[in-house]
Protein backbone atom coordinates (compact mmCIF):
# COMPACT_ATOMS: atom_id res chain seq x y z
CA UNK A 1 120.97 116.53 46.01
CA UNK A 2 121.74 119.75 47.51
CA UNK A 3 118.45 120.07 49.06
CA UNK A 4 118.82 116.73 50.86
CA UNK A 5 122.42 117.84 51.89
CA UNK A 6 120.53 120.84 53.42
CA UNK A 7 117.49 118.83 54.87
CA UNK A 8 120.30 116.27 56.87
CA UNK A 9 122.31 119.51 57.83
CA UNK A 10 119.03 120.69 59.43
CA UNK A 11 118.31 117.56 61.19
CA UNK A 12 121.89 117.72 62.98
CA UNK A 13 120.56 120.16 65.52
CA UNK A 14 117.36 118.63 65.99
CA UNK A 15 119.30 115.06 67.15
CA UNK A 16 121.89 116.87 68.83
CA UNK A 17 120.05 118.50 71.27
CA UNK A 18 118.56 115.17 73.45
CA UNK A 19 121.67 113.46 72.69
CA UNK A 20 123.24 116.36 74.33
CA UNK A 21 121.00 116.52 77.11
CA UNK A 22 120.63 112.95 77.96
CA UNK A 23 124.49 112.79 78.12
CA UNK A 24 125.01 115.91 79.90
CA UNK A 25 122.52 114.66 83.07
CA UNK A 26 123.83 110.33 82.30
CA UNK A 27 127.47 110.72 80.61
CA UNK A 28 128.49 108.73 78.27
CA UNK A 29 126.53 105.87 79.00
CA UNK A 30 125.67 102.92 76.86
CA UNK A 31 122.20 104.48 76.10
CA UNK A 32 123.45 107.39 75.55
CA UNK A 33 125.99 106.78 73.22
CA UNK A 34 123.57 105.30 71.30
CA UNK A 35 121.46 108.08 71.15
CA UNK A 36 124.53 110.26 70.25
CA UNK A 37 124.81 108.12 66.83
CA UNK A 38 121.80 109.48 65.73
CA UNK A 39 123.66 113.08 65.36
CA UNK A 40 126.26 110.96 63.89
CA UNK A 41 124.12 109.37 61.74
CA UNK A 42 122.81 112.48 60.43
CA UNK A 43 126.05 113.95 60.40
CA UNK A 44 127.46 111.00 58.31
CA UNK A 45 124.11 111.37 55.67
CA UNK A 46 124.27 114.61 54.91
CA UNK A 47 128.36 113.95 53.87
CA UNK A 48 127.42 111.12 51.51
CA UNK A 49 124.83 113.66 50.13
CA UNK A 50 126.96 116.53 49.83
CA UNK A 51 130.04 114.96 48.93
CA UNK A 52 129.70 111.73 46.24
CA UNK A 53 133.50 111.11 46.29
CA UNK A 54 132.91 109.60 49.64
CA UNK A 55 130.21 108.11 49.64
CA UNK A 56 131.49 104.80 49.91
CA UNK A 57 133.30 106.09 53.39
CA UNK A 58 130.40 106.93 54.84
CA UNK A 59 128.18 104.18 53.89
CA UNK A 60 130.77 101.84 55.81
CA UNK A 61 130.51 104.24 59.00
CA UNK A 62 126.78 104.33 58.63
CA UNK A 63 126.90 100.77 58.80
CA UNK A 64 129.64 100.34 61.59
CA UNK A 65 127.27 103.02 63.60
CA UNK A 66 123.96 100.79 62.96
CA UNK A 67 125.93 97.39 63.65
CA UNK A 68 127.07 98.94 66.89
CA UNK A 69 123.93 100.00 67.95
CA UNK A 70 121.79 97.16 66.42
CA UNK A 71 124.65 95.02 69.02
CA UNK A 72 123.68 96.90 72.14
CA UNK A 73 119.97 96.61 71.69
CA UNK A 74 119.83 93.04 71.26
CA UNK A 75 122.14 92.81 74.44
CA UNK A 76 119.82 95.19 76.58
CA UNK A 77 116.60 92.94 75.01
CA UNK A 78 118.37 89.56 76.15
CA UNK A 79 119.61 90.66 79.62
CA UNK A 80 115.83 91.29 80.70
CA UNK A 81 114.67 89.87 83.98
CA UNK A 82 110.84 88.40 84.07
CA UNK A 83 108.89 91.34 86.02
CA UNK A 84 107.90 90.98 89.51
CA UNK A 85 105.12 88.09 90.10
CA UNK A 86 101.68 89.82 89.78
CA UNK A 87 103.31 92.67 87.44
CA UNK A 88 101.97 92.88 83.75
CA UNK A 89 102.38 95.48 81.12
CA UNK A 90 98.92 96.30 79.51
CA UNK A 91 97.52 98.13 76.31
CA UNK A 92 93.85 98.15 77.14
CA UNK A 93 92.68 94.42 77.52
CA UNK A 94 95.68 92.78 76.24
CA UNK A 95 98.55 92.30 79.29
CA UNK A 96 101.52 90.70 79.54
CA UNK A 97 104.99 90.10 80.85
CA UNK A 98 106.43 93.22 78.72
CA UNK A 99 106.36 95.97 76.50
CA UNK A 100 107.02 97.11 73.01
CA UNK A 101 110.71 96.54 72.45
CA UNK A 102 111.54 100.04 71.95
CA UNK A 103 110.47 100.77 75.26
CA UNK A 104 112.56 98.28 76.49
CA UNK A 105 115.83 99.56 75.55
CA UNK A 106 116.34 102.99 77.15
CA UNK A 107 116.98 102.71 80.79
CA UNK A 108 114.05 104.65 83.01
CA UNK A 109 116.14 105.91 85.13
CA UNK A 110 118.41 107.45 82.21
CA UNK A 111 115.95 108.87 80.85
CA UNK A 112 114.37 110.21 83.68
CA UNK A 113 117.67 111.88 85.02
CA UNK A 114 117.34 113.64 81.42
CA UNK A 115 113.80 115.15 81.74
CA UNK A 116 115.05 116.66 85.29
CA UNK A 117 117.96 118.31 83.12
CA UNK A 118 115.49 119.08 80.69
CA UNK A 119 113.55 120.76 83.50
CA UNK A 120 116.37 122.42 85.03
CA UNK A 121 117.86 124.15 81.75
CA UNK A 122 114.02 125.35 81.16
CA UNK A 123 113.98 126.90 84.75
CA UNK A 124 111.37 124.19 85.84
CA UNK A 125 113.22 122.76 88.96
CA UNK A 126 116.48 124.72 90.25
CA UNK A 127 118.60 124.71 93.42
CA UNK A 128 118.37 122.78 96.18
CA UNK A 129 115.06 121.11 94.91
CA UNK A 130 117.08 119.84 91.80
CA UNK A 131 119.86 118.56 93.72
CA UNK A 132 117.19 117.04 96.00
CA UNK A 133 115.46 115.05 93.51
CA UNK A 134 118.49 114.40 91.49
CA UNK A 135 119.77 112.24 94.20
CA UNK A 136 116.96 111.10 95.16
CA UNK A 137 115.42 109.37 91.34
CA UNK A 138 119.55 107.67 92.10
CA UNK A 139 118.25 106.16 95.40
CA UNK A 140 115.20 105.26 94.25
CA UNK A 141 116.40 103.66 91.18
CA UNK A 142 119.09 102.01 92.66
CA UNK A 143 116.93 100.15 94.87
CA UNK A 144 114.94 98.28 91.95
CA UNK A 145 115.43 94.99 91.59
CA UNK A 146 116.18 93.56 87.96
CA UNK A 147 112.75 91.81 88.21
CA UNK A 148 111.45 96.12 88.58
CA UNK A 149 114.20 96.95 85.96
CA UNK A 150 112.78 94.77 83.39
CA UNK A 151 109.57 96.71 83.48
CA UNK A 152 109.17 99.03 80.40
CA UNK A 153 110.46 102.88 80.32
CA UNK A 154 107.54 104.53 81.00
CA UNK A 155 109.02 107.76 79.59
CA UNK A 156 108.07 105.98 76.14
CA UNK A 157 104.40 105.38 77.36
CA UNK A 158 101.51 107.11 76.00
CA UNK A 159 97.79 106.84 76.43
CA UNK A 160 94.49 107.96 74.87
CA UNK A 161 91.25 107.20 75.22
CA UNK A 162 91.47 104.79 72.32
CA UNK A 163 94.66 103.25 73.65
CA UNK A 164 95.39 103.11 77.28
CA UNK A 165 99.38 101.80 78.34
CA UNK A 166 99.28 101.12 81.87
CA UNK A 167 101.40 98.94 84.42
CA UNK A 168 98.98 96.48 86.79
CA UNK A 169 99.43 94.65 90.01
CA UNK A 170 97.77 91.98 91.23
CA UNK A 171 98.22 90.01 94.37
CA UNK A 172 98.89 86.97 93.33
CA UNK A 173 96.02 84.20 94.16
CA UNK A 174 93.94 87.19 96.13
CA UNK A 175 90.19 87.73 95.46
CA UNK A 176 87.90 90.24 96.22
CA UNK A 177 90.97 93.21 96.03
CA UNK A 178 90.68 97.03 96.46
CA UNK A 179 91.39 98.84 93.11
CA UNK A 180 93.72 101.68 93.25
CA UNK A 181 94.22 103.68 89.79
CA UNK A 182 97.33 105.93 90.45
CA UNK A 183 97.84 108.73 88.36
CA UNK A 184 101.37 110.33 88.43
CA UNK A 185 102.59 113.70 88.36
CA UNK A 186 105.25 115.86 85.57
CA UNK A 187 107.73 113.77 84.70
CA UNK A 188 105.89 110.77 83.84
CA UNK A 189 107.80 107.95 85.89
CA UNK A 190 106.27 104.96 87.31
CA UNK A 191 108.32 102.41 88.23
CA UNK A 192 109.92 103.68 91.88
CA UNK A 193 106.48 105.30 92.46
CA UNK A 194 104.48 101.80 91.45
CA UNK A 195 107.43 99.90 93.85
CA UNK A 196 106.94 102.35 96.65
CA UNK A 197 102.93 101.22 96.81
CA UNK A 198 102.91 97.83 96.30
CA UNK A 199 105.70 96.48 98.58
CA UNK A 200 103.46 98.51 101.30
CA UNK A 201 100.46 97.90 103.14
CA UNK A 202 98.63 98.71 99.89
CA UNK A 203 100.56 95.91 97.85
CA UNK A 204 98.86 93.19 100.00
CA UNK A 205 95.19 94.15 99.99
CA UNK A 206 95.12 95.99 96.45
CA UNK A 207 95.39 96.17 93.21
CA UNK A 208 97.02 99.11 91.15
CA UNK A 209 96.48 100.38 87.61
CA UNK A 210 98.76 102.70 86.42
CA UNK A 211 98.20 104.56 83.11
CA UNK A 212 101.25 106.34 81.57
CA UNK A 213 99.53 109.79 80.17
CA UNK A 214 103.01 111.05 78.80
CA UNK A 215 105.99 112.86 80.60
CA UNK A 216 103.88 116.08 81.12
CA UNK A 217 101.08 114.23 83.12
CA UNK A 218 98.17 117.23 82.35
CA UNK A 219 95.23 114.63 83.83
CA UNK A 220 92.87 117.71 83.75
CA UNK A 221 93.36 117.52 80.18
CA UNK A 222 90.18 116.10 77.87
CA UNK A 223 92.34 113.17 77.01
CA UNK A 224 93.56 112.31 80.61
CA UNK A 225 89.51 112.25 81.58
CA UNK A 226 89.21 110.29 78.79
CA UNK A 227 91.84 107.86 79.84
CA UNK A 228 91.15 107.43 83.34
CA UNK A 229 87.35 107.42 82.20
CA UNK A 230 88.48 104.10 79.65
CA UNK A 231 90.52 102.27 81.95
CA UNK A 232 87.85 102.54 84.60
CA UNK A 233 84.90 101.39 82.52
CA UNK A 234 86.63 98.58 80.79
CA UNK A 235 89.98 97.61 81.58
CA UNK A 236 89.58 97.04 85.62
CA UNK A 237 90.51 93.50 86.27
CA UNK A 238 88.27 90.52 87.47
CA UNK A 239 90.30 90.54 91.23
CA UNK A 240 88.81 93.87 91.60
CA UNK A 241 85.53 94.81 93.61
CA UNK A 242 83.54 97.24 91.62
CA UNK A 243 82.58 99.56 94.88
CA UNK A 244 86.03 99.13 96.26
CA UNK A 245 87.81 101.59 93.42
CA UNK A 246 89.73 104.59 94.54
CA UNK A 247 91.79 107.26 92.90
CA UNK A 248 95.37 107.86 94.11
CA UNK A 249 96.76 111.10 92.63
CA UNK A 250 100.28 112.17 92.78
CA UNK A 251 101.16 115.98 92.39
CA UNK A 252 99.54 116.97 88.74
CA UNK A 253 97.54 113.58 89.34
CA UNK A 254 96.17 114.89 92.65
CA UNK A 255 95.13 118.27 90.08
CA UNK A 256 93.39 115.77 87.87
CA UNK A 257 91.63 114.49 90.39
CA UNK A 258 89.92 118.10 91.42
CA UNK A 259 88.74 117.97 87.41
CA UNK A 260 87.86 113.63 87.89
CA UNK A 261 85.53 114.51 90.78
CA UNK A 262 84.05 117.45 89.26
CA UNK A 263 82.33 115.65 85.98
CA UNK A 264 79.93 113.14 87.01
CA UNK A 265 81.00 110.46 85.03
CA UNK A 266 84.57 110.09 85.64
CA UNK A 267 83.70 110.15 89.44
CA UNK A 268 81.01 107.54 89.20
CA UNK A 269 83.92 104.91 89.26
CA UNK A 270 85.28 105.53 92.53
CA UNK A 271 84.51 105.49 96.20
CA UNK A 272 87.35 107.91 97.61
CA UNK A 273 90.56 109.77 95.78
CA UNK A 274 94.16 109.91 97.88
CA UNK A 275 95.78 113.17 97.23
CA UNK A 276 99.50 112.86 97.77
CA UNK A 277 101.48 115.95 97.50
CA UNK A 278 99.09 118.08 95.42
CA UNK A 279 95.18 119.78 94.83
CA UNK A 280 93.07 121.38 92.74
CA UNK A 281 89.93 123.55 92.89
CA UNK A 282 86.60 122.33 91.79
CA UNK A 283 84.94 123.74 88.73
CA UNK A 284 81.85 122.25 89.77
CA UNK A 285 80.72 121.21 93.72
CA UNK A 286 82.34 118.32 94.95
CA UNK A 287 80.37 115.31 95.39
CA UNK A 288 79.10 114.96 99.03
CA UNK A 289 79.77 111.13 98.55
CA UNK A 290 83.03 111.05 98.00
CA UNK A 291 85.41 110.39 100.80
CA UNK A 292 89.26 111.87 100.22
CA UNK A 293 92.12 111.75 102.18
CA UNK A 294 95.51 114.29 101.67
CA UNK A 295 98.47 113.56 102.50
CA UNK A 296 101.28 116.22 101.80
CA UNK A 297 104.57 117.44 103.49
CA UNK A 298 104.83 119.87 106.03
CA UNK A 299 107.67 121.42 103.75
CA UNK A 300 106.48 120.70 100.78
CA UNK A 301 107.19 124.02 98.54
CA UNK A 302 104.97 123.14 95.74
CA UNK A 303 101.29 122.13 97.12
CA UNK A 304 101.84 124.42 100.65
CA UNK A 305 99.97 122.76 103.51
CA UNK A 306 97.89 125.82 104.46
CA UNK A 307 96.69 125.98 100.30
CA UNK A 308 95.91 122.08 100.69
CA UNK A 309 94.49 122.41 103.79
CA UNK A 310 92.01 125.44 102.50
CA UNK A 311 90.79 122.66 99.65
CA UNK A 312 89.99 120.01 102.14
CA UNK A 313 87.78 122.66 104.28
CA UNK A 314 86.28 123.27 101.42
CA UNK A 315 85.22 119.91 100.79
CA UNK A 316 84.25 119.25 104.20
CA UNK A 317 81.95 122.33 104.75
CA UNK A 318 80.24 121.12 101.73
CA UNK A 319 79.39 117.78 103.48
CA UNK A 320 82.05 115.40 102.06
CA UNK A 321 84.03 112.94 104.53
CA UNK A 322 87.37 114.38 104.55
CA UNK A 323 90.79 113.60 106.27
CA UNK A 324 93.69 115.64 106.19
CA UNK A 325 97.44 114.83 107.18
CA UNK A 326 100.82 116.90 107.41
CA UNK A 327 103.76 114.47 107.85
CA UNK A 328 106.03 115.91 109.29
CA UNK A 329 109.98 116.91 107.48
CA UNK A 330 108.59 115.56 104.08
CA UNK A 331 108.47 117.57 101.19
CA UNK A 332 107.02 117.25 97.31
CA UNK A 333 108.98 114.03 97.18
CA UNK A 334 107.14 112.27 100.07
CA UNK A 335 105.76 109.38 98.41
CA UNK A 336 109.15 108.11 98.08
CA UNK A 337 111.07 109.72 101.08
CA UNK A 338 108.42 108.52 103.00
CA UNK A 339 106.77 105.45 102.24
CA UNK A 340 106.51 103.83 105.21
CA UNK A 341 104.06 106.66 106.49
CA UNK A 342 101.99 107.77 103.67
CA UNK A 343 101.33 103.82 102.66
CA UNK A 344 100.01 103.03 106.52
CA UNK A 345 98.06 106.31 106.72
CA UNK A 346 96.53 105.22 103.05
CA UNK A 347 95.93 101.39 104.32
CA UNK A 348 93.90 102.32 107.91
CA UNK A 349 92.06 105.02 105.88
CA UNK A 350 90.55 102.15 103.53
CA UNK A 351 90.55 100.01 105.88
CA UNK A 352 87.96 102.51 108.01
CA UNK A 353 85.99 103.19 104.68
CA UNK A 354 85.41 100.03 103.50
CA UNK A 355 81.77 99.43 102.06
CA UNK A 356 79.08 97.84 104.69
CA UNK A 357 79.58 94.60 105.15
CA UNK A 358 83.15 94.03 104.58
CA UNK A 359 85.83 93.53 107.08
CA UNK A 360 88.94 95.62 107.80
CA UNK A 361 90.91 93.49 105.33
CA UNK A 362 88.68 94.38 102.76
CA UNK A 363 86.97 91.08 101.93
CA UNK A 364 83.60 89.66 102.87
CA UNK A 365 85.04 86.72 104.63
CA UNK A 366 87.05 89.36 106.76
CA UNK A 367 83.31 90.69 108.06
CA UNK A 368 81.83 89.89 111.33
């Protein structure tokens, strides 16, 4: 008995340290009040084990603590909105309006605002680029819809080879699409990101796969090849055109890309790669084939635009069609600050490298 006194005293910290976090960057939210109980709950076990006289004390707050909770996540599964039309939730072939429940529950942007805490208390993000982003994931998430808020927490996403979770959009009733797999950067969120392209430009011509890799994002990782390499050889959908596929990489996604483009087969899939705030060096020679287009900020402290710019050179002395644009007062955060730019720049640069024989639109009816 002592020993599981000790093993629940242990646990304490362990639960008490993303409750604390989560509250420290939220307050006491809902969510995180919930998440708090589990500290309690541990708290409140190892009592009953270490003390039998009150046993019966604690097994009523453990159940007052799981009623509670058990209340709020039937209310936060019954106040979901459907998703946006065209919007599915996906593990490999099998899509649909939603997630697992569990993903459900916790809000994204909650626990999005934790990882940047997370980040900050680890020295990952500090300063003004904190502050930055911190009001800027508010914006962002203040602007979804309930439709984009019903989506699931992609924080609670994970993919492997085996098993690929990934967000899709499809036009509704449109043929014949471009396919763009976006891959996101550290932090793992999707839903702003996934907003920001598809009520764009890009939303009306294309589809968009998303895969959730974790919260880290490492595509140059064996098991983010593997993943993009999966949802590319089996899991496109029918809407798509099979020579139309392009890679959009965000930040540590742009990274993978440098890795995607390097291994033959990955690269096979797709016709071009859009690097948005980020690059990576080859460890093999590009493909000559391959068309790419960055985009990154002209104050962009992360990817620097002379670095960026060095890596498209590169690619271009080597024979590959390359295009590379600076936009002006953006920074690492562009795809959101920015929309409106990056998406039209990303839309004419299709549009000018569509296959032979298809019009500017992108379908074949569209060509002369």
């Amino acid at each position: 008995m002592r020993a599981l006194a000790a093993l629940f005293v242990l646990a304490v910290p362990v639960c008490a340290f993303p409750a604390g976090v989560y509250l420290w960057a939220n307050g006491a939210t809902l969510a995180g009040t919930a998440l708090a109980s589990v500290t309690a709950l541990a708290v409140l076990a190892a009592v009953g084990a270490a003390v039998p006289r009150a046993r019966r004390g604690v097994a009523w707050s453990l159940a007052l603590v799981v009623a509670a909770d058990g209340a709020w996540v039937v209310a936060r599964l019954a106040g979901r909105s459907a998703p946006p039309p065209g919007m599915q939730v996906c593990v490999n072939s099998d899509c649909g309006p939603r997630g697992s429940f569990w993903q459900l529950v916790p809000p994204e942007h909650e626990a999005a605002r934790a990882g940047l805490y997370l980040a900050k208390l680890v020295g990952a993000m500090r300063g003004a680029e904190f502050d930055h982003f911190d009001r800027l994931l508010d914006t962002e998430y203040g602007r979804l819809t309930p439709a984009w808020r019903s989506l699931p927490n992609s924080l609670l996403m994970f993919s492997s080879p085996s098993r690929v979770e990934y967000l899709r959009w499809v036009p509704p009733g449109r043929e014949h699409l471009r396919c763009l797999v976006f891959l996101h950067g550290f932090g793992g969120e999707l839903t702003p990101y996934l907003r920001a392209m598809v009520e764009s430009p890009l939303g009306e011509t294309s589809a968009a796969l998303a895969p959730a890799l974790d919260s880290v994002g490492w595509w140059p990782s064996e098991r983010g090849l593997g993943v993009v390499r999966a949802l590319t050889d089996r899991y496109l959908p029918p809407q798509c055109d099979r020579d139309r596929v392009y890679l959009v990489g965000l930040s540590n996604g742009s990274i993978g890309a440098a890795r995607i483009f390097s291994e033959r087969a990955p690269r096979s899939a797709f016709r071009g790669a859009i690097l948005v705030s980020g690059g990576g060096d080859f460890e093999t020679e590009a493909p000559s084939e391959t068309r790419w287009l960055f985009l990154t900020g002209a104050k962009d402290p992360r990817f620097g635009a002379e670095e960026l710019r060095r890596i498209a050179d590169g690619l271009a002395r080597d024979g590959a069609a390359v295009m590379f644009q600076s936009i002006a007062g953006a920074d690492h955060f562009l795809l959101l600050t920015h929309q409106a730019e990056w998406t039209r720049a990303a839309r004419d640069w299709l549009d000018a490298n569509e296959p032979p024989g298809r019009g500017a639109r992108g379908s074949e009816a569209d060509a002369p």
